[in-house]
N, C-alpha and C. Protein backbone atom coordinates (compact mmCIF):
# COMPACT_ATOMS: atom_id res chain seq x y z
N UNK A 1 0.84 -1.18 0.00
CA UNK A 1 0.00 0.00 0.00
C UNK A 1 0.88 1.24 0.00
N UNK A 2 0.23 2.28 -0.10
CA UNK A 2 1.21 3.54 -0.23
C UNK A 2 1.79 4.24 -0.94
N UNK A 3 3.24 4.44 -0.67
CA UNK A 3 3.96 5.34 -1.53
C UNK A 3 4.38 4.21 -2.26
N UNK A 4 4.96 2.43 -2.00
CA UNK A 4 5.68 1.63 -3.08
C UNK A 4 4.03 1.58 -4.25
N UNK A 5 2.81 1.64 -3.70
CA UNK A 5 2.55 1.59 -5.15
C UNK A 5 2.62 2.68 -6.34
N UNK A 6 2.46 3.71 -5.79
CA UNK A 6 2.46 5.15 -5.97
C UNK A 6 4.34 4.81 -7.28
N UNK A 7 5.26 4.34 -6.32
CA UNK A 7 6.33 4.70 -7.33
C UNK A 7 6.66 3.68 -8.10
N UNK A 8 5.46 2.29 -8.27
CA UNK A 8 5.78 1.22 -9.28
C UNK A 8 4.79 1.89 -10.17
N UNK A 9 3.95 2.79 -10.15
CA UNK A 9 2.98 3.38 -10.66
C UNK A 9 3.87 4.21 -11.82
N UNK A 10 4.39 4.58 -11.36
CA UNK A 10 5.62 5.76 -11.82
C UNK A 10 6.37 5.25 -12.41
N UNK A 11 6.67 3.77 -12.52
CA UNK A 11 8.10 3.18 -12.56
C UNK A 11 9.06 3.36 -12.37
N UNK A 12 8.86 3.71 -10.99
CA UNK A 12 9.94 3.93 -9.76
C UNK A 12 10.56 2.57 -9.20
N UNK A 13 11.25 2.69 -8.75
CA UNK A 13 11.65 1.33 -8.02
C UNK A 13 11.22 1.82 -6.53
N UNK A 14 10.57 1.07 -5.99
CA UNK A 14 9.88 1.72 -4.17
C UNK A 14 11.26 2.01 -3.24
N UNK A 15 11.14 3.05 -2.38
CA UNK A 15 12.33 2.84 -1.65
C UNK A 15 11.88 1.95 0.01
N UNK A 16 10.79 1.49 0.14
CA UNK A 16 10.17 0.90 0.75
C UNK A 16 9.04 0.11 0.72
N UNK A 17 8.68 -1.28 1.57
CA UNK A 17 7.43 -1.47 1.18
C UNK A 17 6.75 -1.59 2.07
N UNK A 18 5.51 -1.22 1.89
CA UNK A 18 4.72 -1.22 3.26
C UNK A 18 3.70 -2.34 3.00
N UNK A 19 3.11 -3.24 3.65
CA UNK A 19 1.95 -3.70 3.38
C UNK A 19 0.31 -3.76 4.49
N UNK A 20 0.01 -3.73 3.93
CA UNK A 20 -1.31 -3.65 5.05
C UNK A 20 -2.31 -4.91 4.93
N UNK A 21 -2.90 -5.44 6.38
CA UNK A 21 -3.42 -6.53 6.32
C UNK A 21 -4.97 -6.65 7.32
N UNK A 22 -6.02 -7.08 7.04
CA UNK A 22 -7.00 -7.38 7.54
C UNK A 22 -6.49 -7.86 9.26
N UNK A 23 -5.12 -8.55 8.87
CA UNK A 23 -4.87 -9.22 10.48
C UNK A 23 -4.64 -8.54 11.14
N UNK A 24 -5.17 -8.46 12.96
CA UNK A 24 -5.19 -7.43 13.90
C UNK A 24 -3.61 -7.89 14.03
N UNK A 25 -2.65 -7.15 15.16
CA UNK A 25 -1.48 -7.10 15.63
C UNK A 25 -1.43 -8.53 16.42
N UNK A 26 -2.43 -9.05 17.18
CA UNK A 26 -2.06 -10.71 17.77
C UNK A 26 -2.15 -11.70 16.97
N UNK A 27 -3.07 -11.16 15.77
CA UNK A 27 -2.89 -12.32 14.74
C UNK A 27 -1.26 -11.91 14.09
N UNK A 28 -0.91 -10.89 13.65
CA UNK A 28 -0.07 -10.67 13.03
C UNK A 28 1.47 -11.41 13.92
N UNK A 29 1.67 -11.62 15.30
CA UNK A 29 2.42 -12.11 15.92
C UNK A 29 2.28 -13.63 16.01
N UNK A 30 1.48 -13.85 15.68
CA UNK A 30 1.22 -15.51 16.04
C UNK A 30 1.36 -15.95 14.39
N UNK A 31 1.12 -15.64 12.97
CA UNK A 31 1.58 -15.75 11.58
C UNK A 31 2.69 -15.72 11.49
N UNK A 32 3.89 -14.49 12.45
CA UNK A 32 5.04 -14.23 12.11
C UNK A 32 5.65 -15.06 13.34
N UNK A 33 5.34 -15.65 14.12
CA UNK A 33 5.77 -16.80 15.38
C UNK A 33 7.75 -17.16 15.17
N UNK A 34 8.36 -16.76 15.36
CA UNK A 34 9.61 -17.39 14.91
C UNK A 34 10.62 -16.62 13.94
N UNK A 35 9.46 -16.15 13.49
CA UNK A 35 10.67 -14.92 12.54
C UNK A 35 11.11 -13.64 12.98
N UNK A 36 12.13 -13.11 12.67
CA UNK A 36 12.47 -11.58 13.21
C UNK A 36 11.45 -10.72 13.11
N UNK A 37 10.94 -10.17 14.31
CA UNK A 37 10.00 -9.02 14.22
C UNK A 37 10.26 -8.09 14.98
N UNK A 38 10.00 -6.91 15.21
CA UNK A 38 10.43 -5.49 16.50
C UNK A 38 8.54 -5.07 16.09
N UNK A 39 8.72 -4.95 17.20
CA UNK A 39 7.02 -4.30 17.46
C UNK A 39 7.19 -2.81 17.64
N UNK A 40 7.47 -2.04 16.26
CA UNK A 40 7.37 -0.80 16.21
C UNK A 40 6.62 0.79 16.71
N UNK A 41 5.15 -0.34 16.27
CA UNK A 41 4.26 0.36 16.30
C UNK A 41 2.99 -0.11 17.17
N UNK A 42 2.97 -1.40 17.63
CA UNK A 42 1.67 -2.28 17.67
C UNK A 42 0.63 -1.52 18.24
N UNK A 43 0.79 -0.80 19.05
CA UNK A 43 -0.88 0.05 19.51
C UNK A 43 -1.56 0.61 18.81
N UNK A 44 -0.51 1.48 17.22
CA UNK A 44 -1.04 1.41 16.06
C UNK A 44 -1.05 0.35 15.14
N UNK A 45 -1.09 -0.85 15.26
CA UNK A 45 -1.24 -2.25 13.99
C UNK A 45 0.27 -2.27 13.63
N UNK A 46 1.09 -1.73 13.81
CA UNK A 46 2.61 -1.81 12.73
C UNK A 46 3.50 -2.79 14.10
N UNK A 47 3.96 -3.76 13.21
CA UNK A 47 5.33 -4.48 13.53
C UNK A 47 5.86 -4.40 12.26
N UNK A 48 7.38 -4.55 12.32
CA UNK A 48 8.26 -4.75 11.61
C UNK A 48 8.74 -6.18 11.69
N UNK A 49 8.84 -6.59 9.91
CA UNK A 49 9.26 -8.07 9.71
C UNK A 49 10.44 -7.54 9.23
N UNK A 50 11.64 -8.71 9.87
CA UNK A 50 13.12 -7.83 9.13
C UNK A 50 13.29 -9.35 8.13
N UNK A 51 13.21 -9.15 7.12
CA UNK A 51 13.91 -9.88 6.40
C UNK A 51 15.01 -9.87 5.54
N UNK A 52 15.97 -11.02 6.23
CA UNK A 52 17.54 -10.42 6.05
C UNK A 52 17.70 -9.39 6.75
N UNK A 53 18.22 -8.17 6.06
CA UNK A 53 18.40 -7.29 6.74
C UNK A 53 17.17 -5.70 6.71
N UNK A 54 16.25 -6.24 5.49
CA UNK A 54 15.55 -5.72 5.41
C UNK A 54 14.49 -5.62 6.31
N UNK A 55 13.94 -4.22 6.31
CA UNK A 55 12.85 -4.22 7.35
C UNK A 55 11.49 -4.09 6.18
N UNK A 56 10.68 -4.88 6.78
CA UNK A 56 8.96 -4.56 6.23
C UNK A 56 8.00 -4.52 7.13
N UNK A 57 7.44 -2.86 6.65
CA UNK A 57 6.30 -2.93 7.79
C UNK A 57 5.08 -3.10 7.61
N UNK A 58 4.44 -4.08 8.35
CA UNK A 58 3.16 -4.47 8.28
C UNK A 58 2.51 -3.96 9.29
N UNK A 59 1.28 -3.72 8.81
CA UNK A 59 0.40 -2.56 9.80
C UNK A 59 -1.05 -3.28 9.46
N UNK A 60 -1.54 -3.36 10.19
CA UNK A 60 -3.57 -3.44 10.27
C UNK A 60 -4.09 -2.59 9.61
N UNK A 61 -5.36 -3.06 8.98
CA UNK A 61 -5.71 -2.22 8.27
C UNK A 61 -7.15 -1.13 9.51
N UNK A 62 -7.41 -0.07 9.38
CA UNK A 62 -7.43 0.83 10.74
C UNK A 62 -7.84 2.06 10.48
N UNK A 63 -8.98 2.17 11.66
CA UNK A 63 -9.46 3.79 11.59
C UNK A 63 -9.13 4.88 12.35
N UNK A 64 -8.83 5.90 12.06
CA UNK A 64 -8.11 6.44 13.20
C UNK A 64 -9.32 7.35 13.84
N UNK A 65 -9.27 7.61 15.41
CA UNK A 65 -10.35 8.68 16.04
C UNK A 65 -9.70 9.69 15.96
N UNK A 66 -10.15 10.86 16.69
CA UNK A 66 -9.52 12.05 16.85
C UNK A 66 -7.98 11.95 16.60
N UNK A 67 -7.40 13.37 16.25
CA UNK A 67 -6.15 13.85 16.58
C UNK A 67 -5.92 15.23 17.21
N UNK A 68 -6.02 14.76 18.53
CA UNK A 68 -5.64 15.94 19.59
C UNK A 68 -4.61 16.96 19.44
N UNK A 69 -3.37 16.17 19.31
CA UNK A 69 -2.34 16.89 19.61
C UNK A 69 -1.69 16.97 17.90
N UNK A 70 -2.86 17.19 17.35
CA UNK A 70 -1.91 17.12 15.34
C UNK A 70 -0.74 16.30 14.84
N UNK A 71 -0.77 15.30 15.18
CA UNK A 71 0.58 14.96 14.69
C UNK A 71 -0.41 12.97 15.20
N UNK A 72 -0.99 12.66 16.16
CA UNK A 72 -1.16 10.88 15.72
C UNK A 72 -2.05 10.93 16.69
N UNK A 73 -3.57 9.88 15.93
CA UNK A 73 -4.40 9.20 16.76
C UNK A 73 -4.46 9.55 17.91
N UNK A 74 -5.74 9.67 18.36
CA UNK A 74 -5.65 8.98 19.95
C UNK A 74 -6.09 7.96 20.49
N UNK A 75 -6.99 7.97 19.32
CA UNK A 75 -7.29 5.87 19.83
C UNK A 75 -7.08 5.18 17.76
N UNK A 76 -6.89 3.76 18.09
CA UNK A 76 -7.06 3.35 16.69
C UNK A 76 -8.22 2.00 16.74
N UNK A 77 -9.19 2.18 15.55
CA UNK A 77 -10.21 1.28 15.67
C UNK A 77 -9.41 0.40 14.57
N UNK A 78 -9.10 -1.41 14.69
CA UNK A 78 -8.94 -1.68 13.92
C UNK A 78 -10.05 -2.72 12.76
N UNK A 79 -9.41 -2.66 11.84
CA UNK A 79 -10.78 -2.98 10.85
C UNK A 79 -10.45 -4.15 10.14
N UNK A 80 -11.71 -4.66 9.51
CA UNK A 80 -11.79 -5.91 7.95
C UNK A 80 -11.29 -4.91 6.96
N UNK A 81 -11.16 -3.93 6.69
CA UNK A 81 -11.58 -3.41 5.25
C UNK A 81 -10.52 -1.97 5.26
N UNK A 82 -9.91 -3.32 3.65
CA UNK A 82 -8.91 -1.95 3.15
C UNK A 82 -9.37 -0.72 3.06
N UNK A 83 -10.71 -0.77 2.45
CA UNK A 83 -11.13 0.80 1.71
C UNK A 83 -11.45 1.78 3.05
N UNK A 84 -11.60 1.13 4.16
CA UNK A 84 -11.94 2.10 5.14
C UNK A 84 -10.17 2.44 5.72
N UNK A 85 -9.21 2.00 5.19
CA UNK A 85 -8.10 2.04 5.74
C UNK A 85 -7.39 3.09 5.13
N UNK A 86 -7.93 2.94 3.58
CA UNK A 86 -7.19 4.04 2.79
C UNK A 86 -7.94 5.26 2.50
N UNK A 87 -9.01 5.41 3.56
CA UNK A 87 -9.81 6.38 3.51
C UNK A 87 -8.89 7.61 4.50
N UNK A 88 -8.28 6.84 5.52
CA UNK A 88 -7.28 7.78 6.50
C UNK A 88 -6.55 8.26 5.81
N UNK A 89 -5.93 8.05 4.78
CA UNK A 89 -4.40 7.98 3.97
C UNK A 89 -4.63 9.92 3.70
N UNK A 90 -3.10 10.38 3.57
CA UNK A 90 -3.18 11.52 3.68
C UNK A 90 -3.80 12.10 1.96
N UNK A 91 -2.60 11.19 1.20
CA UNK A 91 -2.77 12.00 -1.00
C UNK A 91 -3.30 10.69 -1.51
N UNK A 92 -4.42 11.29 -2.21
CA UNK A 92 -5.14 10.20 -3.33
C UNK A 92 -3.76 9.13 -3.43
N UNK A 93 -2.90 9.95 -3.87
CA UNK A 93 -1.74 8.98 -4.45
C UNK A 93 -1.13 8.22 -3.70
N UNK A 94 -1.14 8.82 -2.89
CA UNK A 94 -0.48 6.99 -1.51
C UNK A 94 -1.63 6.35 -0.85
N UNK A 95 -3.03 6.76 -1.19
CA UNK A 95 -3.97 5.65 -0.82
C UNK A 95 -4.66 5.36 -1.39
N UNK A 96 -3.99 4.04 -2.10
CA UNK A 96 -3.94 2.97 -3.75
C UNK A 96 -3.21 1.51 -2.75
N UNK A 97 -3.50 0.42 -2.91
CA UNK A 97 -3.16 -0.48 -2.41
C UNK A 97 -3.03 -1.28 -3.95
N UNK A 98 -2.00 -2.52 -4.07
CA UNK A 98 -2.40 -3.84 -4.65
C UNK A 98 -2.39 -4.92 -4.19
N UNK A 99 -3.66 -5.67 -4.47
CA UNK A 99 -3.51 -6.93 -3.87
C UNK A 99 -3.75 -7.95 -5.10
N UNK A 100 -3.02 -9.02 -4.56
CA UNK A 100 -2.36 -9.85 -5.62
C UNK A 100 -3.69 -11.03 -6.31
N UNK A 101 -4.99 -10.77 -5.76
CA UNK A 101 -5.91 -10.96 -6.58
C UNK A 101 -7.03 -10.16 -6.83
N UNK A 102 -7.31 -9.24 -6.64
CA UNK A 102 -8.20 -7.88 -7.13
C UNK A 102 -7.25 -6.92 -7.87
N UNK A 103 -6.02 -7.00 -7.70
CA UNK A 103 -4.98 -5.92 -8.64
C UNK A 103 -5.06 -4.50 -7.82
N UNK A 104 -5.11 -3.82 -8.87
CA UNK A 104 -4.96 -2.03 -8.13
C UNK A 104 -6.75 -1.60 -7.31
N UNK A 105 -6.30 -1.25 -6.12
CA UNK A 105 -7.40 -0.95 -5.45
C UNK A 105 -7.19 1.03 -5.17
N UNK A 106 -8.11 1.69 -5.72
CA UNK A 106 -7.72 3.09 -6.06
C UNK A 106 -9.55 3.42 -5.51
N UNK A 107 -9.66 3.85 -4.55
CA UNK A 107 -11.09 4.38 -4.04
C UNK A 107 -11.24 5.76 -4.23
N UNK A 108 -10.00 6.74 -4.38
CA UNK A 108 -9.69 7.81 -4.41
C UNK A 108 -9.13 8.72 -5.72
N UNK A 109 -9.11 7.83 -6.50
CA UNK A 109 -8.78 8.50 -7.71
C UNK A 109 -7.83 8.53 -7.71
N UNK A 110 -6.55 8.15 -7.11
CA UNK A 110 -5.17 7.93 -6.80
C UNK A 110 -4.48 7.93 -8.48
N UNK A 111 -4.63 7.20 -8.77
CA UNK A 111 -4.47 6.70 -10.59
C UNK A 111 -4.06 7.71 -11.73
N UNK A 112 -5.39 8.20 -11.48
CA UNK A 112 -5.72 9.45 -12.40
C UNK A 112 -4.98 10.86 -12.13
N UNK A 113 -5.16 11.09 -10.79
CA UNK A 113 -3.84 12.14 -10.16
C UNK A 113 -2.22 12.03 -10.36
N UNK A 114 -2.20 11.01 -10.30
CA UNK A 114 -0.85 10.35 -10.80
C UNK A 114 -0.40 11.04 -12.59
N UNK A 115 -1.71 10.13 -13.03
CA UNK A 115 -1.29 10.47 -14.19
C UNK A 115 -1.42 12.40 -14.68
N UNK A 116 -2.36 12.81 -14.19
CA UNK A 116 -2.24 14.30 -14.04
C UNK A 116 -1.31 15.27 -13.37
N UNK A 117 -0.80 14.71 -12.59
CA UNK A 117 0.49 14.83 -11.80
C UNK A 117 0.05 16.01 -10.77
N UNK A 118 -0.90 16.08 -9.95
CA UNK A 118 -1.53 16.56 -9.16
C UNK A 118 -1.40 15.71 -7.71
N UNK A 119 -1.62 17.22 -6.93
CA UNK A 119 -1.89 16.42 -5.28
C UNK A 119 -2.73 16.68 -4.87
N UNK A 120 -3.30 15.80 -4.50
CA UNK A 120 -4.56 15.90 -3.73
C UNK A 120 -5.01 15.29 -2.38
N UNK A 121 -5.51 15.86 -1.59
CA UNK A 121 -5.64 14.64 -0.12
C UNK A 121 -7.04 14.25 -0.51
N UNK A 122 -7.04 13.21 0.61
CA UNK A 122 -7.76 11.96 0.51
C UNK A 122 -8.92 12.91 1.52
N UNK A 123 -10.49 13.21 0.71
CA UNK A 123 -11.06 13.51 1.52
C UNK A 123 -11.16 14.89 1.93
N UNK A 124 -11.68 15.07 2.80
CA UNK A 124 -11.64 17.36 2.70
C UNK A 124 -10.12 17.72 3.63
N UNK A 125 -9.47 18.61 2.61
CA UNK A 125 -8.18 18.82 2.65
C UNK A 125 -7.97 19.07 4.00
N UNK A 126 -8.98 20.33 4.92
CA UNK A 126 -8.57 20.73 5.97
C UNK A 126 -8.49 19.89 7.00
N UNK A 127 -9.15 19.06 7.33
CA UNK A 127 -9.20 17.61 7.78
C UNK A 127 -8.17 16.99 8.27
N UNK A 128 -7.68 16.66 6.57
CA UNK A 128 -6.40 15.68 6.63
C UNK A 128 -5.09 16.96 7.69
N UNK A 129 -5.24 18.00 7.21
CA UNK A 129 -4.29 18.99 7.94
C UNK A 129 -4.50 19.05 9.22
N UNK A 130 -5.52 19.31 9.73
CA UNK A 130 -5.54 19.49 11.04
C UNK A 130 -5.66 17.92 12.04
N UNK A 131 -5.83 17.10 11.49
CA UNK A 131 -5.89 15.71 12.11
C UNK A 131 -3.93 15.45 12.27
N UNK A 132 -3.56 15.69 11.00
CA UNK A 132 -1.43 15.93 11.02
C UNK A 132 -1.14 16.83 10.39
N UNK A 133 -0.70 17.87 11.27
CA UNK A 133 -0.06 18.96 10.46
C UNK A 133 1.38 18.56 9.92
N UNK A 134 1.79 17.50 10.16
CA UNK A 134 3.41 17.40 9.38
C UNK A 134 2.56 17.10 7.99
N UNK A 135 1.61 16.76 7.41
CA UNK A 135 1.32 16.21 6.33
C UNK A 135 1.29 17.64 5.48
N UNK A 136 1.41 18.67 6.00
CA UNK A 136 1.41 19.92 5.44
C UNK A 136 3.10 20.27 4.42
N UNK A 137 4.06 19.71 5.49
CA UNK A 137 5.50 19.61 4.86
C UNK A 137 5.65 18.18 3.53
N UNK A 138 4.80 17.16 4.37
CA UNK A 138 4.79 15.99 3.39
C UNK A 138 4.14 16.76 1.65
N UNK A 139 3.37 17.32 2.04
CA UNK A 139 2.48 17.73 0.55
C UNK A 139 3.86 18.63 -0.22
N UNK A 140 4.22 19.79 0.63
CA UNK A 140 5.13 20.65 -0.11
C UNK A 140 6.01 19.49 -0.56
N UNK A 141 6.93 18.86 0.12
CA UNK A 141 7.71 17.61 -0.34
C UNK A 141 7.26 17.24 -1.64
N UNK A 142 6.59 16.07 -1.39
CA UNK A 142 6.01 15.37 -2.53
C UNK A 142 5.55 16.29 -4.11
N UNK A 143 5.07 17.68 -3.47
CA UNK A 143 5.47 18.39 -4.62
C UNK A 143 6.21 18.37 -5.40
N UNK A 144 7.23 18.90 -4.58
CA UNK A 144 8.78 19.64 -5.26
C UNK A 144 9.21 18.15 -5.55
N UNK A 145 9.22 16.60 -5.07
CA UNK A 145 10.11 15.68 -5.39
C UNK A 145 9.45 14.93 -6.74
N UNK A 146 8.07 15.08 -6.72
CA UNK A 146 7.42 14.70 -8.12
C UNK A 146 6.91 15.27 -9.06
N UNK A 147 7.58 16.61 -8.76
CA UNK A 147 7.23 17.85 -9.71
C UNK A 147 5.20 17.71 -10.04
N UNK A 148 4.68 17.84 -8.74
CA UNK A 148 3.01 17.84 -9.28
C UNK A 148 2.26 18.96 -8.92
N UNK A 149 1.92 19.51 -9.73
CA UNK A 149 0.36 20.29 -9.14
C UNK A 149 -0.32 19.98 -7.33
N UNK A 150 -0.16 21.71 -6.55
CA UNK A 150 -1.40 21.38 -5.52
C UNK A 150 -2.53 21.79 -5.92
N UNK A 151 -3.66 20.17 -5.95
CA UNK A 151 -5.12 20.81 -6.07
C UNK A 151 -6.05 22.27 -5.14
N UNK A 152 -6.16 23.05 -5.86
CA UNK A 152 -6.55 24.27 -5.57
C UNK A 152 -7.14 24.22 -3.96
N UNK A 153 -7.78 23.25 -3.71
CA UNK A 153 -8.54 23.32 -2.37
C UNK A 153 -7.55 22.40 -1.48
N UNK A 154 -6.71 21.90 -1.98
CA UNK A 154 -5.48 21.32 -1.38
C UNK A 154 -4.44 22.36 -0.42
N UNK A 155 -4.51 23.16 -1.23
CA UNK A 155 -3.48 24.23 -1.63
C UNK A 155 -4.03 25.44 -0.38
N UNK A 156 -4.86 25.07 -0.65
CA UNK A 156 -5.59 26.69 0.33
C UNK A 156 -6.06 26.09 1.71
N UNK A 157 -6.21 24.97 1.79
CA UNK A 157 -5.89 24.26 2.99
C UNK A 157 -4.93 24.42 3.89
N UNK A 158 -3.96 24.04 2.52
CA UNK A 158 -2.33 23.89 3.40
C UNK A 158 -2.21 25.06 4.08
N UNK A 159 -2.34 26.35 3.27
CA UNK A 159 -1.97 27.98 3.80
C UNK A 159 -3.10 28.12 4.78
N UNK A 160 -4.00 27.77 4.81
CA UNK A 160 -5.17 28.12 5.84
C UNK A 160 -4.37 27.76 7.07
N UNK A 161 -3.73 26.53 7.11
CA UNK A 161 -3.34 25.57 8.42
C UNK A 161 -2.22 25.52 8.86
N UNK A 162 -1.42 26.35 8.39
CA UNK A 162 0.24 26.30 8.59
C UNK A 162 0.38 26.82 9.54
N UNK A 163 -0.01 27.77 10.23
CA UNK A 163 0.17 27.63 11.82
C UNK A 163 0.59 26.39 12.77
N UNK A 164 -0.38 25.41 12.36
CA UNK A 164 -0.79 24.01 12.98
C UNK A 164 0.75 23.03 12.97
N UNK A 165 1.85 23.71 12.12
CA UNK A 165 3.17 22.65 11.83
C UNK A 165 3.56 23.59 13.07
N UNK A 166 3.24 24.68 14.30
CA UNK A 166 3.91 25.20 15.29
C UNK A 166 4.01 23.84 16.81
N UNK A 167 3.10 22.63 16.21
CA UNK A 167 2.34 21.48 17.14
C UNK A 167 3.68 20.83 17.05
N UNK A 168 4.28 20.45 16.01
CA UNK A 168 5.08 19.76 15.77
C UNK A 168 6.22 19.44 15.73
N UNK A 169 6.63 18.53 16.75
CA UNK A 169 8.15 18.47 17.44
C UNK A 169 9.39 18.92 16.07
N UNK A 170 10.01 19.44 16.91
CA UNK A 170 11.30 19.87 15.84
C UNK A 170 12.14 18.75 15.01
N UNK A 171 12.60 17.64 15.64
CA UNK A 171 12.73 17.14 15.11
C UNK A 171 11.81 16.03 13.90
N UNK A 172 10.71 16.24 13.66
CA UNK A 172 9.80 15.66 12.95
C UNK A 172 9.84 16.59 11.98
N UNK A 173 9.94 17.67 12.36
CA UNK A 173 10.18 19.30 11.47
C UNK A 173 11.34 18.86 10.36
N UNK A 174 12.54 18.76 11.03
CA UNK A 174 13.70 18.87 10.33
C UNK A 174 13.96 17.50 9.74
N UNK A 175 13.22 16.63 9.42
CA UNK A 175 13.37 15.40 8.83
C UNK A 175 12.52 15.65 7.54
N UNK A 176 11.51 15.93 7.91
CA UNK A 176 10.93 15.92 6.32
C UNK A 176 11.50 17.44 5.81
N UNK A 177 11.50 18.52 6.18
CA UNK A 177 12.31 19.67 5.58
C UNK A 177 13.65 18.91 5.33
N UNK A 178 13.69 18.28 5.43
CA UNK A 178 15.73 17.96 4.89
C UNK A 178 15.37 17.26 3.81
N UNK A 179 14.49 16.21 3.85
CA UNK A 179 13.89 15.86 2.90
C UNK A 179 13.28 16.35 1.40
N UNK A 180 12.59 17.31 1.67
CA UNK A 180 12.54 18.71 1.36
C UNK A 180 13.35 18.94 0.19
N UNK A 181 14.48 19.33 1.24
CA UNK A 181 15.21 20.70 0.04
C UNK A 181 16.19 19.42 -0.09
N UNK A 182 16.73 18.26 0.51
CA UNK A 182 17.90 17.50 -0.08
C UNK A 182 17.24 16.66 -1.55
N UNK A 183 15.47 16.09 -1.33
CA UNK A 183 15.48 15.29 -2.69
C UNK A 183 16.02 16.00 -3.43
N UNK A 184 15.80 15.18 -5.26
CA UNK A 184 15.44 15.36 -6.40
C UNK A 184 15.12 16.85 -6.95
């Protein structure tokens, strides 16, 4: 799910892969029984499978409640159903899943933005901003690194809400700004 489909979309090579699964976090420990795992995330659905030396993170598929403090959840409902999973997702374009017998799952128009080379969030822009204001730096990012269009109500979101990146620890700041100005 995510950004690796987003950049096989592109014919990118992913610089990560994420996958997402119907299985809650105790199922997900009792499937992975024996193999390398670090429980990254589990209160949000994410453990990490290291294979070899690689890490893959698998996460539940999950609704999120409120966001108090702008930046993550305060409770997570977890769910059956991708489409309610990639309904959270911040840009049409990273919430696109494939699964290896339905193919491309795109609820959002993910596809078509791609090919228009537009950004757009998933859902009413101000929303996605004020639920995470780092997703405000993620959008400028993903801009400037995929050279795309912000959709107009995207766009006036972001400037409406930029106050809201004042929530957000510095160092969360200076990771995606490095990101930022070091991509592409």
């Amino acid at each position: 799910v995510g950004g690796c489909v987003r950049d096989l979309l592109r014919g990118e090579p992913p610089h990560d892969w994420d996958i997402a699964t119907a299985a809650r976090p105790d199922e997900m420990k009792r499937i992975f029984a024996g193999e390398r795992i670090l429980e990254t995330g589990l209160r949000h659905g994410t453990l990490t499978l290291l294979i070899g030396r690689e890490p893959v993170e698998i996460t539940s598929f999950r609704a999120d409640g409120d966001y108090s403090d702008g930046r993550r959840p305060d409770e997570v409902r977890f769910t059956r159903s991708l489409e309610e999973d990639l309904s959270r997702r911040d840009f049409t374009v990273n919430a696109m899943a494939f699964h290896p017998e339905r193919g491309l799952v795109d609820c959002f128009g993910g596809k078509e933005d791609l090919k228009n080379r537009i950004l757009k969030c998933v859902g009413e822009p101000e929303r996605r901003f004020r639920e995470d204001a780092l997703r405000i730096l993620r959008c400028l990012r993903f801009s400037s690194a995929l050279e795309f269009a912000i959709e107009e109500d995207t766009r006036q979101a972001l400037l409406k809400h930029r106050e809201l990146l004042k929530k957000i620890a510095p160092e969360r700041l200076q990771a995606e700004f490095s990101k930022l100005i070091l991509g592409e």
